[in-house]
C-alpha atoms as a PDB file:
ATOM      1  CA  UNK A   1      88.527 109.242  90.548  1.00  0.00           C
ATOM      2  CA  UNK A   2      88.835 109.774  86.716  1.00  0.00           C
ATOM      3  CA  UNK A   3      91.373 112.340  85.287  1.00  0.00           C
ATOM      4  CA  UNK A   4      88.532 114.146  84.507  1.00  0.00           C
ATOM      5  CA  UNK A   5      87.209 114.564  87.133  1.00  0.00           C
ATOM      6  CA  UNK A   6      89.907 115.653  89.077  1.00  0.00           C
ATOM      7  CA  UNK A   7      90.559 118.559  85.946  1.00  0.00           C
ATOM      8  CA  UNK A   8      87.116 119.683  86.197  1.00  0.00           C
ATOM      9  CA  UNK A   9      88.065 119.825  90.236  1.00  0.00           C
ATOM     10  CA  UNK A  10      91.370 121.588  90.096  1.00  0.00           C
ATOM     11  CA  UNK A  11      90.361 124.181  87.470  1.00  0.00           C
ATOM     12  CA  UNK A  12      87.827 125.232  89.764  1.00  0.00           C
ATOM     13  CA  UNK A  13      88.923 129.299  90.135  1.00  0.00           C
ATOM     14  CA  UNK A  14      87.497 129.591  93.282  1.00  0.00           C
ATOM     15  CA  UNK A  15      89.209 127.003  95.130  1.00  0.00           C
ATOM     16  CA  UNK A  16      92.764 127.203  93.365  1.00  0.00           C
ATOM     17  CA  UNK A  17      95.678 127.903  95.312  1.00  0.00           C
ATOM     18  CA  UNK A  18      98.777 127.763  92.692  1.00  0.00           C
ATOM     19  CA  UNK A  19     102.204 128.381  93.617  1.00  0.00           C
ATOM     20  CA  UNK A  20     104.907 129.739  91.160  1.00  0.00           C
ATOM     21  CA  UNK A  21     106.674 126.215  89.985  1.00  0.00           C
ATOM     22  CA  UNK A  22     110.212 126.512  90.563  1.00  0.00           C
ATOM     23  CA  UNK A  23     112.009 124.902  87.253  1.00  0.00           C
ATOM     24  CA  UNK A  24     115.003 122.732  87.360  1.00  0.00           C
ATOM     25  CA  UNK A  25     117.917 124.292  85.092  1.00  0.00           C
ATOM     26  CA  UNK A  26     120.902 123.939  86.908  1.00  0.00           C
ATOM     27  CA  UNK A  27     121.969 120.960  88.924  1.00  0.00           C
ATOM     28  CA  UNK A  28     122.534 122.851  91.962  1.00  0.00           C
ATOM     29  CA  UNK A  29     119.057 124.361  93.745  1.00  0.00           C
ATOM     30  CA  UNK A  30     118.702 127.361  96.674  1.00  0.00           C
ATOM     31  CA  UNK A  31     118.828 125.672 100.268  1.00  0.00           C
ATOM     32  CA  UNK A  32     114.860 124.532 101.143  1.00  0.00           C
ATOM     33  CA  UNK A  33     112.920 121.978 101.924  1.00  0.00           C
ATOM     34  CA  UNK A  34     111.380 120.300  98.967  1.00  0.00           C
ATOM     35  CA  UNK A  35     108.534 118.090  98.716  1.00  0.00           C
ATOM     36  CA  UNK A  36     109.624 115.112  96.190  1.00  0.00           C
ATOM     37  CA  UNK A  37     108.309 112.274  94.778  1.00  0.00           C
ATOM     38  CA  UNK A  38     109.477 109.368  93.497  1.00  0.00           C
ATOM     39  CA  UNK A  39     107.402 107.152  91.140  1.00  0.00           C
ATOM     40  CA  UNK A  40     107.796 103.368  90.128  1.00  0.00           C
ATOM     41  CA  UNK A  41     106.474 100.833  88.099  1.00  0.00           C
ATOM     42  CA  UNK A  42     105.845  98.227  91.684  1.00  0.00           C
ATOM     43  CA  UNK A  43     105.759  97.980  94.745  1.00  0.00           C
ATOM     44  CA  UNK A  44     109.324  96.363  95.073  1.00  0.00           C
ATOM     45  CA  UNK A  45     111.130  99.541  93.399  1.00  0.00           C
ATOM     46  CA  UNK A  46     109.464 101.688  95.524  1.00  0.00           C
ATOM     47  CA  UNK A  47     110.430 100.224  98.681  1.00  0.00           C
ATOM     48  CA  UNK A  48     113.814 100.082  97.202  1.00  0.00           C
ATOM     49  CA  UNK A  49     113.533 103.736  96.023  1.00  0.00           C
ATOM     50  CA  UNK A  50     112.374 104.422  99.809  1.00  0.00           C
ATOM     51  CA  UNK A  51     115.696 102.821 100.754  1.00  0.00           C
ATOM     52  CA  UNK A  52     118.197 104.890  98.139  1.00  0.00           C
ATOM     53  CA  UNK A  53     116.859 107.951 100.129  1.00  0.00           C
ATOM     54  CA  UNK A  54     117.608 106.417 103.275  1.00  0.00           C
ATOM     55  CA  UNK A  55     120.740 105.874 102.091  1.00  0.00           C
ATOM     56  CA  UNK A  56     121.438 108.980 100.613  1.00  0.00           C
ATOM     57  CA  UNK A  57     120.311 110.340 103.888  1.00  0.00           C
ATOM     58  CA  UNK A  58     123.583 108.811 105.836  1.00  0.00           C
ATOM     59  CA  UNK A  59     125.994 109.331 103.603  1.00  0.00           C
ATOM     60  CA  UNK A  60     124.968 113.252 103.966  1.00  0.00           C
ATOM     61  CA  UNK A  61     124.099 114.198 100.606  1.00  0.00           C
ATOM     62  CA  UNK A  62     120.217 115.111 101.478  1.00  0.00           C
ATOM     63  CA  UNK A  63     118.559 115.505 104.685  1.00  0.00           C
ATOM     64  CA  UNK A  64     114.965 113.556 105.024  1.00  0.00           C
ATOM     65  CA  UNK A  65     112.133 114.664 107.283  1.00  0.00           C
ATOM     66  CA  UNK A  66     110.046 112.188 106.163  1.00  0.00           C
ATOM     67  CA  UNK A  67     108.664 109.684 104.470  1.00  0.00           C
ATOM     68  CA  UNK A  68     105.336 108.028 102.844  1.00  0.00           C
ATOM     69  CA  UNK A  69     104.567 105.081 100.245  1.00  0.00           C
ATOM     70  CA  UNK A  70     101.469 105.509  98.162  1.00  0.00           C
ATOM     71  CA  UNK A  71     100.039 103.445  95.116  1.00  0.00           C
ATOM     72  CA  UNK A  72      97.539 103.715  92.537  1.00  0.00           C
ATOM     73  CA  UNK A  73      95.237 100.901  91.688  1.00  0.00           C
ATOM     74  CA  UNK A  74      93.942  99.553  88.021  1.00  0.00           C
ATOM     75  CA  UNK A  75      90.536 101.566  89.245  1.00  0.00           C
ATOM     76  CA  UNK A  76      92.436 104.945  89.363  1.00  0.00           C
ATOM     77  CA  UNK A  77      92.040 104.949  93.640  1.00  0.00           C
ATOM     78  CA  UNK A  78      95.545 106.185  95.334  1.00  0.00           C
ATOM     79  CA  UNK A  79      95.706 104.559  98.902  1.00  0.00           C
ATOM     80  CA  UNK A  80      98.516 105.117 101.440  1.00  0.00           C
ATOM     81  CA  UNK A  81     100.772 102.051 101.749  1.00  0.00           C
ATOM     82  CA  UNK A  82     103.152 103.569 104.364  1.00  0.00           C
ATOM     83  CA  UNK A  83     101.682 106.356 106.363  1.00  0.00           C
ATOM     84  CA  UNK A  84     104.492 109.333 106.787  1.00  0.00           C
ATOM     85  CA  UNK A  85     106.089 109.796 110.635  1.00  0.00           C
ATOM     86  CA  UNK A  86     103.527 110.860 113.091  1.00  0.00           C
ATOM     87  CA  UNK A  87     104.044 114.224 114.807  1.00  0.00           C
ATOM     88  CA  UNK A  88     104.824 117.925 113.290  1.00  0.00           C
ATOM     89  CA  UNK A  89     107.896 116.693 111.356  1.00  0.00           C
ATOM     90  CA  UNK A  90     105.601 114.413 109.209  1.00  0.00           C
ATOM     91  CA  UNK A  91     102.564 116.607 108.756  1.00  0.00           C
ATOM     92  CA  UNK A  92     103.407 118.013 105.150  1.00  0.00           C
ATOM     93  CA  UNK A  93     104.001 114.788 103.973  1.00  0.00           C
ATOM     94  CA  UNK A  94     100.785 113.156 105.051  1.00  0.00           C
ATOM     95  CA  UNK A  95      99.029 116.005 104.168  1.00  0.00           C
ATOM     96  CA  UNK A  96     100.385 115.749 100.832  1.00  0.00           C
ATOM     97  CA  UNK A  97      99.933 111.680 100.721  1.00  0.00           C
ATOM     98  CA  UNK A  98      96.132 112.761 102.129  1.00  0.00           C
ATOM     99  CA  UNK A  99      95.490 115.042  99.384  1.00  0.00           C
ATOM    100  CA  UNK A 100      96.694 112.189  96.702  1.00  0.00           C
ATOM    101  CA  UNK A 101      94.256 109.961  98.010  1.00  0.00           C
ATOM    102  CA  UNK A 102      91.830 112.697  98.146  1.00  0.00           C
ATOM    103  CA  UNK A 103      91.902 113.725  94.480  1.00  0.00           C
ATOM    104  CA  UNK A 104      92.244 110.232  93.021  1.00  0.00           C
ATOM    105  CA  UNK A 105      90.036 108.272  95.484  1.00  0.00           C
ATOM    106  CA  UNK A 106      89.821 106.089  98.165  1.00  0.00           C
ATOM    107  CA  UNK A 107      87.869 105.410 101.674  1.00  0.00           C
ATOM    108  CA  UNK A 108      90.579 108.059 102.893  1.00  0.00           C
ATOM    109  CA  UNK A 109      89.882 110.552 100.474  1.00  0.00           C
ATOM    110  CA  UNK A 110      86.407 110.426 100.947  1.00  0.00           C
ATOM    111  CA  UNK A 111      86.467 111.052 104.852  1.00  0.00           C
ATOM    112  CA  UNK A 112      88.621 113.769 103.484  1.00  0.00           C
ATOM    113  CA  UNK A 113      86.182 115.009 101.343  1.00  0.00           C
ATOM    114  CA  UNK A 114      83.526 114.540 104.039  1.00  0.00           C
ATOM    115  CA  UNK A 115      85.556 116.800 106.557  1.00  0.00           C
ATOM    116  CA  UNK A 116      86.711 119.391 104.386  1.00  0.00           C
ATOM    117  CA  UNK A 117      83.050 119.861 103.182  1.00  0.00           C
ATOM    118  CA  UNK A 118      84.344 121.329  99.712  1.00  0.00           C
ATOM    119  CA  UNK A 119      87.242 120.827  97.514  1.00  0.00           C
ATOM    120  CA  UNK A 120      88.630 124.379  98.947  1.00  0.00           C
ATOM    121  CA  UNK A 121      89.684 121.942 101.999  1.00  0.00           C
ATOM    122  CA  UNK A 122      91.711 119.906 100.196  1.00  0.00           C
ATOM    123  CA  UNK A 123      93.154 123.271  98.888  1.00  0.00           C
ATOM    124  CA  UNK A 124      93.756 124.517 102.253  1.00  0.00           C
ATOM    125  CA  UNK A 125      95.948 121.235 102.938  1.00  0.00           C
ATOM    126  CA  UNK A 126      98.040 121.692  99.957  1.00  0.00           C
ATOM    127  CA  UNK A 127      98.445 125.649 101.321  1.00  0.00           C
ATOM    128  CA  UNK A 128      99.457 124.246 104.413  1.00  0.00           C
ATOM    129  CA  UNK A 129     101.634 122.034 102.858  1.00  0.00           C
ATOM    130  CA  UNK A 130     103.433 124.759 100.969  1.00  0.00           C
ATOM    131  CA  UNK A 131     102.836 123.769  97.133  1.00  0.00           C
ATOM    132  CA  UNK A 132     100.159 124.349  94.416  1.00  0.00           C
ATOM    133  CA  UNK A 133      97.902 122.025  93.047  1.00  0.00           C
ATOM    134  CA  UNK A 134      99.361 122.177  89.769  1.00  0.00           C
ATOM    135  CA  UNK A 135     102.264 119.697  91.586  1.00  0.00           C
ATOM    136  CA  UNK A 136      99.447 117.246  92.394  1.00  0.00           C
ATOM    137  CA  UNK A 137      98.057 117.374  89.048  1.00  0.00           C
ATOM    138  CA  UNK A 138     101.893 116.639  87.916  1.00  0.00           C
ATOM    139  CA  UNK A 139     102.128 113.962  90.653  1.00  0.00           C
ATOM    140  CA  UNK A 140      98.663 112.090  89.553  1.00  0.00           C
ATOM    141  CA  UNK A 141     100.027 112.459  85.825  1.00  0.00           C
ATOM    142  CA  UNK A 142     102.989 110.407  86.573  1.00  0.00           C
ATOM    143  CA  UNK A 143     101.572 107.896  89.115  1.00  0.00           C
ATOM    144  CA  UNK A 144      99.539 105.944  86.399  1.00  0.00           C
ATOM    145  CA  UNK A 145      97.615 103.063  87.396  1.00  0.00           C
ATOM    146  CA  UNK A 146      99.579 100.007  88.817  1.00  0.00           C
ATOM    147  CA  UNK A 147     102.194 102.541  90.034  1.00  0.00           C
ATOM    148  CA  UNK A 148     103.719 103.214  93.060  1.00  0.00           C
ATOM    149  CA  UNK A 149     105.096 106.495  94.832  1.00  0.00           C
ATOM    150  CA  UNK A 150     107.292 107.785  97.461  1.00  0.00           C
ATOM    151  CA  UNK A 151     106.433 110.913  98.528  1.00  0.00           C
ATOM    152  CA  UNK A 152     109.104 112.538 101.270  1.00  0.00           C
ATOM    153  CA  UNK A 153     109.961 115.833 102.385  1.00  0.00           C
ATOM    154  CA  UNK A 154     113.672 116.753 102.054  1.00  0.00           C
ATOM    155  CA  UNK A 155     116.216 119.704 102.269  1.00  0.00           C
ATOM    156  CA  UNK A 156     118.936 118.755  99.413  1.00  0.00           C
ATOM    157  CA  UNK A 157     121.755 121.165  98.188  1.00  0.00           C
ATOM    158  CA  UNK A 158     121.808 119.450  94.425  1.00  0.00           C
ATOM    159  CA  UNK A 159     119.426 117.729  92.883  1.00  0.00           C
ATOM    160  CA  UNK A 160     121.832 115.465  91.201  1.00  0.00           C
ATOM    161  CA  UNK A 161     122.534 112.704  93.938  1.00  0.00           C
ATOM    162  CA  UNK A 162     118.868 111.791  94.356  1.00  0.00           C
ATOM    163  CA  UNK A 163     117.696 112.167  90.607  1.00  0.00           C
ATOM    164  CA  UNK A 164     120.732 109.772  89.524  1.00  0.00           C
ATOM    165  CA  UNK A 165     120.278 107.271  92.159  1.00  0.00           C
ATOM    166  CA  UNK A 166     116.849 106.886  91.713  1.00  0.00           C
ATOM    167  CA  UNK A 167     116.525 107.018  87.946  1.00  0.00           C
ATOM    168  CA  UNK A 168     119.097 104.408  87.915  1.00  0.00           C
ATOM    169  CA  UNK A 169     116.791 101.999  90.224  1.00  0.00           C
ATOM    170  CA  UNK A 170     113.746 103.022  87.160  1.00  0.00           C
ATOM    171  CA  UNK A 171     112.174 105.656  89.031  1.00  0.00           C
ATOM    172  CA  UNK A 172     110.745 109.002  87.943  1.00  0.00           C
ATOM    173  CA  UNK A 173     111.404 112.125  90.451  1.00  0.00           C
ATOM    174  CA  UNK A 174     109.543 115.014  90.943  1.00  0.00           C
ATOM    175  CA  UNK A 175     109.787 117.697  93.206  1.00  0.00           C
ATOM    176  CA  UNK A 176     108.596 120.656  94.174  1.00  0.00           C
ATOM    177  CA  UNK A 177     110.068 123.825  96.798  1.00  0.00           C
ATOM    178  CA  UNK A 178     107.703 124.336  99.895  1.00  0.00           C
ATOM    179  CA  UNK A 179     106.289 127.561  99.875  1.00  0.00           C
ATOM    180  CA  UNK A 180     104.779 130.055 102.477  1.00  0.00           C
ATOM    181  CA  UNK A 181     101.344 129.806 101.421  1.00  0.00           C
ATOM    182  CA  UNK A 182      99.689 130.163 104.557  1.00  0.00           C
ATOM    183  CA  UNK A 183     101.240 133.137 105.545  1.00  0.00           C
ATOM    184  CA  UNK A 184     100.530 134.941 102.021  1.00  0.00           C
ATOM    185  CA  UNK A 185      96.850 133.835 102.472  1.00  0.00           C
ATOM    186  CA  UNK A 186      96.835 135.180 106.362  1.00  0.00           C
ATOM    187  CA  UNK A 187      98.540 138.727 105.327  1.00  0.00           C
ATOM    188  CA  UNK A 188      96.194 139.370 101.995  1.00  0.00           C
ATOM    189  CA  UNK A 189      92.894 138.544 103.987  1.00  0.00           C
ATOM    190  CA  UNK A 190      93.970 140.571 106.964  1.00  0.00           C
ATOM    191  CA  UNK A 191      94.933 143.382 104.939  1.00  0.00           C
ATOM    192  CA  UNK A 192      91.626 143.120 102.789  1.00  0.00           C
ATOM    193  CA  UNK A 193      89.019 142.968 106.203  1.00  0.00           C
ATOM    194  CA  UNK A 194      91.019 145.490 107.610  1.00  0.00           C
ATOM    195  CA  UNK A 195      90.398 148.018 104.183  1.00  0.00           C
ATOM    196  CA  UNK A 196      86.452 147.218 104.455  1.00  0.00           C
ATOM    197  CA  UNK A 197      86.119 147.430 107.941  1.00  0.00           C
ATOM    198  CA  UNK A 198      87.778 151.304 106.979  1.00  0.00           C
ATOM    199  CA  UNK A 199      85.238 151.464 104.423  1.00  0.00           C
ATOM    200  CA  UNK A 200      82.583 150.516 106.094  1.00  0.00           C
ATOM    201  CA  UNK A 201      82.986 153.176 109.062  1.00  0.00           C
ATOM    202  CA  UNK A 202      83.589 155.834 106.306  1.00  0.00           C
ATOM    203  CA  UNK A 203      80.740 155.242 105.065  1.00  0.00           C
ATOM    204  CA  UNK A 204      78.717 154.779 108.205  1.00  0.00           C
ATOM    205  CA  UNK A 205      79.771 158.193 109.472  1.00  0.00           C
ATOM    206  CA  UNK A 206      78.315 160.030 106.684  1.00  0.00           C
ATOM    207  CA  UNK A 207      74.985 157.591 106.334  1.00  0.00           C
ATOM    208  CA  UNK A 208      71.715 158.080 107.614  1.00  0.00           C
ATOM    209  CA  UNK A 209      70.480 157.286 110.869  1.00  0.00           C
ATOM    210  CA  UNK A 210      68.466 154.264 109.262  1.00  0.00           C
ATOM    211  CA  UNK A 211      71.410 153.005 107.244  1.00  0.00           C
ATOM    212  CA  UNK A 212      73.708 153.220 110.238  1.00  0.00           C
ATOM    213  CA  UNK A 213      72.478 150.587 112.015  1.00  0.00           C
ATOM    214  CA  UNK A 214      72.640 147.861 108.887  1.00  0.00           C
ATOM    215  CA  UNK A 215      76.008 149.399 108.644  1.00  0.00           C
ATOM    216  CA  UNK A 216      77.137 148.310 111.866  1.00  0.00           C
ATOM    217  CA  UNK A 217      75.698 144.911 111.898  1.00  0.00           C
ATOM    218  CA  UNK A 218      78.078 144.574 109.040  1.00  0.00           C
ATOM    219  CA  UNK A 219      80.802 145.805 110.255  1.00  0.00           C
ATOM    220  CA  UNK A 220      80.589 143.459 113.152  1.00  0.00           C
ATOM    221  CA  UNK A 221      80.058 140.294 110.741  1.00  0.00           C
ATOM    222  CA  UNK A 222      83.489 141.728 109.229  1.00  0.00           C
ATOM    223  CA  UNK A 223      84.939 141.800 112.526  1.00  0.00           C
ATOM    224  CA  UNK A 224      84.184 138.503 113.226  1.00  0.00           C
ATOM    225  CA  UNK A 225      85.994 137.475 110.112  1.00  0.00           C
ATOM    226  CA  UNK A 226      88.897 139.298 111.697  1.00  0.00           C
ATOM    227  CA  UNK A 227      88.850 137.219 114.929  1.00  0.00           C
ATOM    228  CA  UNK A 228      88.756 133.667 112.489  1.00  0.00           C
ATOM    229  CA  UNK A 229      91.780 135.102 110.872  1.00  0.00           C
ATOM    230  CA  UNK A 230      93.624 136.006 114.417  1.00  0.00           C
ATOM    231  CA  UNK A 231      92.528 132.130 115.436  1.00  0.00           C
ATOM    232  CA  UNK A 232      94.187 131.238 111.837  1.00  0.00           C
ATOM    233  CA  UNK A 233      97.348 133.252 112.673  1.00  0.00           C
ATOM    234  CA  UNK A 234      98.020 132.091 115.736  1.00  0.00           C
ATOM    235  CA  UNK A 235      96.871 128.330 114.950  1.00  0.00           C
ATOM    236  CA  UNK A 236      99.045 128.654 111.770  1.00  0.00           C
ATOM    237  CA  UNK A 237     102.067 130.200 114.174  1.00  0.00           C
ATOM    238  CA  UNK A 238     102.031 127.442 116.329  1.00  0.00           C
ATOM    239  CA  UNK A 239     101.959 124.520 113.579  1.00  0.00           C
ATOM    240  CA  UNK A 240     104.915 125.810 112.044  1.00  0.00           C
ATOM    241  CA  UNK A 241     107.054 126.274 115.315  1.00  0.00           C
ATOM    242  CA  UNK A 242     106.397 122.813 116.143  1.00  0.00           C
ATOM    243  CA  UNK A 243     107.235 121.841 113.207  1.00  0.00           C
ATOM    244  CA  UNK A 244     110.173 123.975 112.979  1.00  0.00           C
ATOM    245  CA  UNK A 245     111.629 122.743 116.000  1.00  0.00           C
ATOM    246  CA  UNK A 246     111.198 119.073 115.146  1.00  0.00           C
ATOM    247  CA  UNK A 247     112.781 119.789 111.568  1.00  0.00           C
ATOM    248  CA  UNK A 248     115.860 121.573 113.900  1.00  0.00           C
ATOM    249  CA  UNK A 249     116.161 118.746 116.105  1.00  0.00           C
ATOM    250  CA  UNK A 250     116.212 116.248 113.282  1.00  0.00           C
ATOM    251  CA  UNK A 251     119.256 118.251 111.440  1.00  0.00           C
ATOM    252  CA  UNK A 252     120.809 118.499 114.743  1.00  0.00           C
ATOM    253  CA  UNK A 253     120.592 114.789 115.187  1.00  0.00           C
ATOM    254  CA  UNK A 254     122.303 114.243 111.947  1.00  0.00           C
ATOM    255  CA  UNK A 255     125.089 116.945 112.833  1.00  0.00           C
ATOM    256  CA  UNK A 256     126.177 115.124 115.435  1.00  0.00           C
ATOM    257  CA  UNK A 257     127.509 112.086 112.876  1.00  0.00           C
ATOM    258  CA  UNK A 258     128.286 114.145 110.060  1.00  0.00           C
ATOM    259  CA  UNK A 259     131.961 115.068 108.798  1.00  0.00           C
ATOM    260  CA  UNK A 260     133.483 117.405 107.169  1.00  0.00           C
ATOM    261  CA  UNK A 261     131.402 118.934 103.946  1.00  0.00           C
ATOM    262  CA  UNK A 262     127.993 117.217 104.386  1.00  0.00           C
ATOM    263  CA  UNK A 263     128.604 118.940 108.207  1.00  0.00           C
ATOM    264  CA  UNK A 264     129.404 122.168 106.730  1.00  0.00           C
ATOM    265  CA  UNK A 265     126.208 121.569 104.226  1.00  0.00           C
ATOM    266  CA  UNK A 266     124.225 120.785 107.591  1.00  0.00           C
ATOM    267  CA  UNK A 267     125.412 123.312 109.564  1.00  0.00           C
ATOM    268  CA  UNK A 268     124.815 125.664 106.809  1.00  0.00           C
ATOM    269  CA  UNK A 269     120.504 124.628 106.635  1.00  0.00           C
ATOM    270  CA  UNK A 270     120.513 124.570 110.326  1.00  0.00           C
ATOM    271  CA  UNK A 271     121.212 128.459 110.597  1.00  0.00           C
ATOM    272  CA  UNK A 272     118.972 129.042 107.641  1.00  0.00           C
ATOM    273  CA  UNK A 273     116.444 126.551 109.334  1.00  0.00           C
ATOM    274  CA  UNK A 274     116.655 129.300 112.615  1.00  0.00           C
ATOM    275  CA  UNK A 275     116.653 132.804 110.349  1.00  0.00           C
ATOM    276  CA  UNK A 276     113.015 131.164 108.734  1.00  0.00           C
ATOM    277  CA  UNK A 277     111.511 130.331 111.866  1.00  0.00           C
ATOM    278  CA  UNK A 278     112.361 133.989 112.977  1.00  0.00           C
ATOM    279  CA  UNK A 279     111.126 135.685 109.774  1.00  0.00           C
ATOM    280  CA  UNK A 280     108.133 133.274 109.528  1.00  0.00           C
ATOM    281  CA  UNK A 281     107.613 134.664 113.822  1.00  0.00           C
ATOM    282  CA  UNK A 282     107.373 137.847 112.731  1.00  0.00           C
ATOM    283  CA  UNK A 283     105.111 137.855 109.831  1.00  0.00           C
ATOM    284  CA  UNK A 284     102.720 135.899 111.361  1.00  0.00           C
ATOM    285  CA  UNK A 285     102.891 138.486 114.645  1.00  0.00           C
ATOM    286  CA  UNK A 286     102.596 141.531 112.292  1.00  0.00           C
ATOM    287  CA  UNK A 287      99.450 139.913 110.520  1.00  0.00           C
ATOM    288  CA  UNK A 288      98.194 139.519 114.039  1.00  0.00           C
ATOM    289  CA  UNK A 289      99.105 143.067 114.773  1.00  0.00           C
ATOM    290  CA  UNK A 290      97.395 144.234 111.497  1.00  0.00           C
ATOM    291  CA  UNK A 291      94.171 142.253 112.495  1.00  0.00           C
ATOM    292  CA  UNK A 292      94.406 143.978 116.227  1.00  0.00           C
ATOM    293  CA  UNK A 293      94.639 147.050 114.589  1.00  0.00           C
ATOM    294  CA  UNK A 294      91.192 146.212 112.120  1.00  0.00           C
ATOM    295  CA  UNK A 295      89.391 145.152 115.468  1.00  0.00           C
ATOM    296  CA  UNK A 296      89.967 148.687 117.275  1.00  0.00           C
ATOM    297  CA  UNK A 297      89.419 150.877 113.638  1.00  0.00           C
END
């Protein structure tokens, strides 16, 4: 797809879902998971790039979740070379490799397009995925035409032993802090059904007995909004548990070999890992409570 295009696309208002980018100014970052991408001139470097990360993934100094190879082609399509891991540990990458393809082309991106129906579906993957599409405008700038990219999802304490590795082998990195996106989206369009469905009975107690009944077909279309958002809540809950638990599992794998402060580092992002899941529990439960509470207004 032609740059563009994909402009006139992402500066759509309607469909935008930007996160706040998080700049690099000090070697050492907060403990998260990070989306990052590396970008190469071929297909060789890349692979090798894929194996630095690897490597750095033994020796302790980042943890990888995983992993995905894309390219772009001299016609400006992005195609997946090596899809990410399969199951919940995996999903933010290939969403994120999905969306590439998406934006940029592809037979991928267009049974993408196809089964999103609008660009706001591609949007919705990028939420899910925890970034803005500001990142995959960065991302697309970078992977020019010929190049290849490999797109992983890590938790790193500095940013220093991946950038210097993989500049060294003539990459390019980029990277980008996972945000709760869904969540924020859940909350503000619980909170905002909930305030009409309030208005709405306000006003239907003081409205005529011909307006009343318009009045509460309406309120039941907004009520049905409310029960799409519980579904959303408690579809959203269950992704990131899954996926939560896999991400555990995989840190607790890499405890097990680990020594003394790449352990500490580990052990560190595993208790982290286990206060998110319990924060991310409970705001998705109170935006389900807040919805249960809209329903019986």
């Amino acid at each position: 797809m032609p740059r563009s295009a994909s402009a006139s696309m992402t500066g759509l208002a309607a469909t935008r879902l930007r996160t706040t980018q998080r700049s690099v100014t000090h070697p050492k970052e907060e403990l998260m998971d990070k989306m990052l991408v590396a970008v190469f001139e071929n297909e060789s470097k890349a692979y090798e790039g894929s194996r630095i990360l690897k490597q750095l993934d033994a020796e302790g100094s980042i943890a990888i979740y995983a992993t995905a190879v894309v390219a772009k082609d001299s016609n400006g399509q992005v195609t997946v070379k090596q899809e990410a891991d399969q199951g919940p540990i995996g999903t933010a990458v290939g969403l994120f490799a999905g969306s590439l393809v998406g934006f940029f082309g592809g037979p991928v991106g267009l049974a993408l397009a196809a089964g999103a129906g609008t660009i706001g579906g591609a949007m919705y993957d990028l939420a899910q995925v925890g970034v803005g599409d500001d990142f995959l405008d960065e991302v697309g700038q970078s992977l020019q035409a010929g190049k290849f990219a490999v797109v992983a999802e890590v938790w790193e304490e500095w940013v220093t032993p991946v950038d210097a590795r993989i500049e060294a082998a003539g990459g390019t990195v980029l990277r980008r802090a996972r945000e709760e996106v869904v969540d924020a989206r859940i909350e503000r369009d619980t909170a905002a059904l909930k305030a009409e469905v309030a208005g709405l009975k306000a006003e239907h107690a003081q409205a005529t007995r011909e307006r009343r009944a318009r009045l509460e077909a309406r309120i039941e279309v907004v009520k049905g909004k409310i029960r799409a958002t519980q579904d959303r809540a408690k579809a959203a809950f269950a992704a990131a548990m899954q996926e939560s638990e896999a991400k555990i599992k995989a840190l607790e794998a890499k405890l097990s070999k680990a020594g003394g402060d790449a352990k500490a580092r580990l052990e560190a992002r595993i208790d982290q890992a286990r206060a998110e899941q319990k924060r991310h529990n409970e705001k998705l439960h109170q935006a389900w409570d807040h919805a249960k509470q809209a329903m019986g207004a």
